[in-house]
N, C-alpha and C. Protein backbone atom coordinates (compact mmCIF):
# COMPACT_ATOMS: atom_id res chain seq x y z
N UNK A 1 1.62 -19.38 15.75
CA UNK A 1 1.18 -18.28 14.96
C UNK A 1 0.22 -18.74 13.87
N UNK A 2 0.54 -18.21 12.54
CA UNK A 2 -0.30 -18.04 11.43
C UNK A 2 -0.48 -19.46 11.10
N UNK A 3 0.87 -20.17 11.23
CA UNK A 3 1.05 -21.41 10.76
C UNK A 3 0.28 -22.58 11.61
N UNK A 4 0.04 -22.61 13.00
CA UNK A 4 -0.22 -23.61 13.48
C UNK A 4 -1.41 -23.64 13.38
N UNK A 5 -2.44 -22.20 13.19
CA UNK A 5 -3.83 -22.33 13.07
C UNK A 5 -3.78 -22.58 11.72
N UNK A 6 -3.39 -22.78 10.80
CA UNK A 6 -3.33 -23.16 9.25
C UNK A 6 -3.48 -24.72 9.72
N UNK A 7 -2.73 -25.37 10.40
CA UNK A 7 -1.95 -26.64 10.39
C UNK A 7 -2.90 -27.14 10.68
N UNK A 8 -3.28 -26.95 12.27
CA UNK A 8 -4.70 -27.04 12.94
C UNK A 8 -5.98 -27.20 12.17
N UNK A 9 -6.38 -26.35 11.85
CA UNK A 9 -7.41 -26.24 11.17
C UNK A 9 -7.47 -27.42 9.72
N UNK A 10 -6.16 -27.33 9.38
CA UNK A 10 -6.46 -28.68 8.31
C UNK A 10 -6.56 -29.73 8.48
N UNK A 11 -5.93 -30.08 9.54
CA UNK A 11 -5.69 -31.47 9.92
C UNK A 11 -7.17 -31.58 11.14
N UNK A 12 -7.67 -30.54 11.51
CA UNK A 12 -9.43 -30.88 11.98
C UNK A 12 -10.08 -31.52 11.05
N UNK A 13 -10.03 -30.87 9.74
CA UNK A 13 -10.96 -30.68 8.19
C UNK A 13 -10.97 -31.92 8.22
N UNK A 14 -9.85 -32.60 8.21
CA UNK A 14 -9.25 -33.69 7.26
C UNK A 14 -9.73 -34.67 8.25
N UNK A 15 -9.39 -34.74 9.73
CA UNK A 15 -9.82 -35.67 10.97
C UNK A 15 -11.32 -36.41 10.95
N UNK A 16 -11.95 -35.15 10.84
CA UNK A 16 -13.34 -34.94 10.79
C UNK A 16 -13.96 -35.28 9.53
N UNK A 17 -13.35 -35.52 8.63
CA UNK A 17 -14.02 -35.59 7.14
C UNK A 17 -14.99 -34.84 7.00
N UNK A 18 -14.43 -33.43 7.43
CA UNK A 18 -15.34 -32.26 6.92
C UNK A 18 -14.80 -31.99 5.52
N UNK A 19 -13.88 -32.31 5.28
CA UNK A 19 -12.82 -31.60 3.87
C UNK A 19 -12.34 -33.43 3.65
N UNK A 20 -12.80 -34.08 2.46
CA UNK A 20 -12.34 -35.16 1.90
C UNK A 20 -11.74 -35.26 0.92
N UNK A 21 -10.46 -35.21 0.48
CA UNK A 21 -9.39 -35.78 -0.29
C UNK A 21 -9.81 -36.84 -1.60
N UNK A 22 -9.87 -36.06 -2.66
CA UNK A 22 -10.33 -36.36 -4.01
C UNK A 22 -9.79 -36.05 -5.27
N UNK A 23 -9.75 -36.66 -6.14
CA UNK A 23 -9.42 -36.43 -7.43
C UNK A 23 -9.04 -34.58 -7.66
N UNK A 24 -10.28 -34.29 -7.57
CA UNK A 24 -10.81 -32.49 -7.98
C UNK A 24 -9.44 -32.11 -6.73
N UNK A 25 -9.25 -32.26 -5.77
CA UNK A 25 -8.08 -31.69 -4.78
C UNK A 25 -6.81 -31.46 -5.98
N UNK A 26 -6.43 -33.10 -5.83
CA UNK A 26 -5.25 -32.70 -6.81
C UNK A 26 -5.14 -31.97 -8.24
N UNK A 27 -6.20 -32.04 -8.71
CA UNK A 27 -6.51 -31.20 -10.26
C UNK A 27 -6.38 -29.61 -9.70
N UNK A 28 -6.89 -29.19 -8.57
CA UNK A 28 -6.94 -27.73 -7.84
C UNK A 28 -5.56 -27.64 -7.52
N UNK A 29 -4.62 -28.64 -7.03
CA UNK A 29 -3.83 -28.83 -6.66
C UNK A 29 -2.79 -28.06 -7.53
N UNK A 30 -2.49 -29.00 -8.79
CA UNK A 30 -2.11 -29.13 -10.04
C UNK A 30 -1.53 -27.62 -10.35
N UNK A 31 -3.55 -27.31 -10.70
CA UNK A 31 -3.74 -26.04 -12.09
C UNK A 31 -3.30 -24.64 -11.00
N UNK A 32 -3.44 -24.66 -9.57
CA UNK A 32 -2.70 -23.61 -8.28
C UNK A 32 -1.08 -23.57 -8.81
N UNK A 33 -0.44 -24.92 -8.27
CA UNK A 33 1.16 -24.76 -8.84
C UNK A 33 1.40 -24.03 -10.20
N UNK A 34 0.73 -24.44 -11.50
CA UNK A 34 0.58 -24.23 -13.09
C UNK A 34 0.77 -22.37 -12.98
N UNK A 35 -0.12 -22.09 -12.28
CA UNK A 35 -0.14 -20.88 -12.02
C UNK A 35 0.87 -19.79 -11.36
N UNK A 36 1.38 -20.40 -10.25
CA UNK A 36 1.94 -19.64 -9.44
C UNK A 36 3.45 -20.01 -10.33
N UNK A 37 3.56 -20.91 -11.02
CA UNK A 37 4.63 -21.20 -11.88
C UNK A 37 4.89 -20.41 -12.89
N UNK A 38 3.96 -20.12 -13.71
CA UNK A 38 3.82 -18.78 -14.68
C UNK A 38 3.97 -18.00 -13.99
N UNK A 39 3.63 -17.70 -13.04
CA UNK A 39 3.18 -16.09 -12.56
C UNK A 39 5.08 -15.84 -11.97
N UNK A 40 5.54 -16.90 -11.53
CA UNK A 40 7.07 -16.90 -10.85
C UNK A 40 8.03 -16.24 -12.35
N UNK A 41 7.62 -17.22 -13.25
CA UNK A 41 8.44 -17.62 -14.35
C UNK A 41 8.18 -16.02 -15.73
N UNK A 42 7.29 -15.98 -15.98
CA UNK A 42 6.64 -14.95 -17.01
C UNK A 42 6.06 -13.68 -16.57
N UNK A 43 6.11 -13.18 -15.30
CA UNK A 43 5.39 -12.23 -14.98
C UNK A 43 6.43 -11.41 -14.78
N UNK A 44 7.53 -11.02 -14.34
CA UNK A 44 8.12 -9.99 -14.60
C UNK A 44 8.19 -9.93 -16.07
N UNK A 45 8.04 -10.37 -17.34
CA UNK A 45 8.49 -10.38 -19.01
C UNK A 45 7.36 -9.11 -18.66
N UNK A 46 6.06 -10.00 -18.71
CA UNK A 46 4.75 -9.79 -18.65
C UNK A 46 4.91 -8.10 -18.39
N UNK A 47 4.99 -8.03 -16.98
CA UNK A 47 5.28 -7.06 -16.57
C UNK A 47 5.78 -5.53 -17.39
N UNK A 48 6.63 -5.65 -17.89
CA UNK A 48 7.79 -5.20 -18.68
C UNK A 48 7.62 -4.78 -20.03
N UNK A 49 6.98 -5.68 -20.67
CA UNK A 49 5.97 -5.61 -21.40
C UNK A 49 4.41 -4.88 -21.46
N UNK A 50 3.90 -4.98 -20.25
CA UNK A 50 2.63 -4.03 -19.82
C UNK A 50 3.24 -2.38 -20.41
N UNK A 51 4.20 -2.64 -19.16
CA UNK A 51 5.29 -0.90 -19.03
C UNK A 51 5.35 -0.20 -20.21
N UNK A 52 6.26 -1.31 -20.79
CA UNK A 52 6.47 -0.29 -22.05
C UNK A 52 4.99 0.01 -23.35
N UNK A 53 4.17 -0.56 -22.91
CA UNK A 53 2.99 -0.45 -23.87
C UNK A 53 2.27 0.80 -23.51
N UNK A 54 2.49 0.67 -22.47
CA UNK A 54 1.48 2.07 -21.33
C UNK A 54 2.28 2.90 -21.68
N UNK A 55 3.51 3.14 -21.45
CA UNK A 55 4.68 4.31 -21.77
C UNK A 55 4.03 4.78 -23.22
N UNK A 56 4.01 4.32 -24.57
CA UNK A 56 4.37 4.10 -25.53
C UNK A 56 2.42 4.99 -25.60
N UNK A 57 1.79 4.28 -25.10
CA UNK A 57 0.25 5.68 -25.26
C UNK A 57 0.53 6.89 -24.27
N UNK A 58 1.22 6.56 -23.45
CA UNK A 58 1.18 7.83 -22.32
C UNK A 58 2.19 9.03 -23.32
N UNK A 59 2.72 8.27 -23.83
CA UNK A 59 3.48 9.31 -24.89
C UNK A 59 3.16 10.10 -26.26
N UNK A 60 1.87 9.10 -26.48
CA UNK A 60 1.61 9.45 -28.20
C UNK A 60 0.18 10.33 -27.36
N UNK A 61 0.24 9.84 -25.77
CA UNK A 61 -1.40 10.95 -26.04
C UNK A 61 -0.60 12.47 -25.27
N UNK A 62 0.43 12.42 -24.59
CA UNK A 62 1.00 13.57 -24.51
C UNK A 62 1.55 14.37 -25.81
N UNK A 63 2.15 13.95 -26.50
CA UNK A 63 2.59 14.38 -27.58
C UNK A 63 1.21 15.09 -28.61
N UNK A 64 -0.75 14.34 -28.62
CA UNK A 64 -1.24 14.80 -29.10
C UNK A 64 -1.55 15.89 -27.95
N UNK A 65 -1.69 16.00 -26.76
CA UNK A 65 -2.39 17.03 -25.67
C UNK A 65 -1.31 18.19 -26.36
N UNK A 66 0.27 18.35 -26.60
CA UNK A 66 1.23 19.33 -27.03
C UNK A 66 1.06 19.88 -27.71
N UNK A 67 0.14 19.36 -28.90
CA UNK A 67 -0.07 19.69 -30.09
C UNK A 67 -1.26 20.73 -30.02
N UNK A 68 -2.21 20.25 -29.31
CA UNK A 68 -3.42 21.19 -29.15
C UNK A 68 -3.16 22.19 -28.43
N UNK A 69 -2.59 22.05 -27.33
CA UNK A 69 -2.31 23.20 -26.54
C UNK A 69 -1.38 24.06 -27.38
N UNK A 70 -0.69 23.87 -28.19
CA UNK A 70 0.29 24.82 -28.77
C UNK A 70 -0.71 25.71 -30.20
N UNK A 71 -1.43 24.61 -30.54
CA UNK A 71 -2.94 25.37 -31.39
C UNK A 71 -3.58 26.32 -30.54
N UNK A 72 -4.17 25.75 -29.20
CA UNK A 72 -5.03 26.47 -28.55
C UNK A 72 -3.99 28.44 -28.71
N UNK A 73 -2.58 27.77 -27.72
CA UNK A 73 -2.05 29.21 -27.81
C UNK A 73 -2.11 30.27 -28.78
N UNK A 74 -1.64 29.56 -29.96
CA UNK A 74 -1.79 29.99 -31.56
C UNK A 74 -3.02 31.21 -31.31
N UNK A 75 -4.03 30.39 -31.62
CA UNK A 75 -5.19 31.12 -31.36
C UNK A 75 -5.79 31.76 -30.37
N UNK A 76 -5.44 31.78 -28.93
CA UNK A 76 -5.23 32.90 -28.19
C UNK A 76 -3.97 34.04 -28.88
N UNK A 77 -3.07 34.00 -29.11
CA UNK A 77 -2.69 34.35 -29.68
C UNK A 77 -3.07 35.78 -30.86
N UNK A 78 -3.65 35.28 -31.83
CA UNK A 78 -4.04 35.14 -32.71
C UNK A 78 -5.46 36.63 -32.15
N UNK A 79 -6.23 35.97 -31.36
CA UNK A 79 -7.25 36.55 -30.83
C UNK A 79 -7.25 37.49 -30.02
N UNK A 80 -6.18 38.13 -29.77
CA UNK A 80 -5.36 38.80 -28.95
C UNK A 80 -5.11 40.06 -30.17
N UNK A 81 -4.28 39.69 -30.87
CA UNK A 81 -4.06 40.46 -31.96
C UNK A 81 -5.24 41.03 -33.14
N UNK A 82 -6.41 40.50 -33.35
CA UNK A 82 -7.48 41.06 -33.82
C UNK A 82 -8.01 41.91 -32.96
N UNK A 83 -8.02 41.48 -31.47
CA UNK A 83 -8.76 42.23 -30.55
C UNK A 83 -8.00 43.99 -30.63
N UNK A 84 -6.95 43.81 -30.80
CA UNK A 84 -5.78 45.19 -30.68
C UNK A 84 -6.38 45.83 -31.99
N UNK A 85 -6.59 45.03 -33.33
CA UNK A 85 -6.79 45.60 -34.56
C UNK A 85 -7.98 46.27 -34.24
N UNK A 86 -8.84 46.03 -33.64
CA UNK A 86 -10.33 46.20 -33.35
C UNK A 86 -10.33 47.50 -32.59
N UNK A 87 -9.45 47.37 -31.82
CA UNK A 87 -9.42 48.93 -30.95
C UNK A 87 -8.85 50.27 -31.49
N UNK A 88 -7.74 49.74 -32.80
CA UNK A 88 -7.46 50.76 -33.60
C UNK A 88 -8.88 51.30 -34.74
N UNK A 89 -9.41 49.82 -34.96
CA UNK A 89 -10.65 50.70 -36.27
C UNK A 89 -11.15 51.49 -35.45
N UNK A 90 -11.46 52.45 -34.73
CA UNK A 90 -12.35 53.46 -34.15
C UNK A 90 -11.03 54.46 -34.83
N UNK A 91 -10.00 54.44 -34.27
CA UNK A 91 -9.24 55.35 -34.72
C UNK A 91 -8.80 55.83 -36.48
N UNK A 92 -9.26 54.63 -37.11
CA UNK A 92 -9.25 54.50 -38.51
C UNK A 92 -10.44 54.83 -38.99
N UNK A 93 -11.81 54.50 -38.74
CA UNK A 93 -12.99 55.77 -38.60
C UNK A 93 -12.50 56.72 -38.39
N UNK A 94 -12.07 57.51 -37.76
CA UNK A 94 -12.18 59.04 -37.09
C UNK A 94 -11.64 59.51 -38.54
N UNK A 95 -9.91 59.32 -38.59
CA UNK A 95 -8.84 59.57 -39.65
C UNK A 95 -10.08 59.73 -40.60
N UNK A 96 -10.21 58.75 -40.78
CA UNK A 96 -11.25 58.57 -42.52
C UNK A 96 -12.03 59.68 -42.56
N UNK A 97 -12.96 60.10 -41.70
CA UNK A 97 -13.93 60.96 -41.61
C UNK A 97 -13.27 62.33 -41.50
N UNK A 98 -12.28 62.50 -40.76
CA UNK A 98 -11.52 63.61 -40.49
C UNK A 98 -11.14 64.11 -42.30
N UNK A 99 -10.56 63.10 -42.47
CA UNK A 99 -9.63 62.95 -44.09
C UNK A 99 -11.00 63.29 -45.53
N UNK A 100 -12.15 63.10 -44.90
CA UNK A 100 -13.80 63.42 -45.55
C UNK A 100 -13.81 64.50 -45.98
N UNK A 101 -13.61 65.05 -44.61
CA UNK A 101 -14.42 66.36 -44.24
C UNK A 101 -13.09 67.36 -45.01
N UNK A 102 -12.30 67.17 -44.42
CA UNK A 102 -11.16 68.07 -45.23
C UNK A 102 -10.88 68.21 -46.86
N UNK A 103 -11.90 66.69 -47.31
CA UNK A 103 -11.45 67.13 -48.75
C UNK A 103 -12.70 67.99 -49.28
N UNK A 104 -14.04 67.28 -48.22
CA UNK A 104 -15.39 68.42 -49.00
C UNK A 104 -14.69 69.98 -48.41
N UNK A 105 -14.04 70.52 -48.04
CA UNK A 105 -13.60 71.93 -47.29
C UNK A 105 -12.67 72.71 -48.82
């Protein structure tokens, strides 16, 4: 399988001194393990840590989206109820004028 063409293929590299075995190998070598060692060792913390940071804005920007939307309503709201006031002043004209005319009479 996966492995023998891995195996294969290195041990061609290596046969062939297409791929030569050097200092820089083991330093690649090295700083690969260094890595996958942290990443074994510190990356779930890491992890965990990401989480709760993301949580912690996903919350303060929901909490501001709550806030506006509960303004926005306000003022639908709000705009709703002038609009009603607005449909009575015609009727508060009339009265007035009605209430005019009856006192010049």
């Amino acid at each position: 399988g996966p492995y023998m063409l891995g195996t294969g293929l290195l041990v061609y590299l290596l046969s062939k001194e297409i791929y030569v075995i050097n200092h820089e190998t083991f330093a690649a070598a090295s700083i690969g393990i260094c890595i996958i060692y942290g990443i074994k060792k510190f990356g779930p913390d890491v992890a965990a840590f990401a989480d709760k940071l993301n949580e912690e804005k996903v919350a303060k920007a929901q909490t501001v989206k709550d806030s506006a939307v509960k303004n926005l309503e306000r003022a639908v709201e709000e705009e709703k109820k002038e609009q009603w006031r607005v449909e009575g002043r015609n009727h508060l004209f009339d009265a007035k004028r009605n209430n005019v005319t009856m006192l010049l009479e």
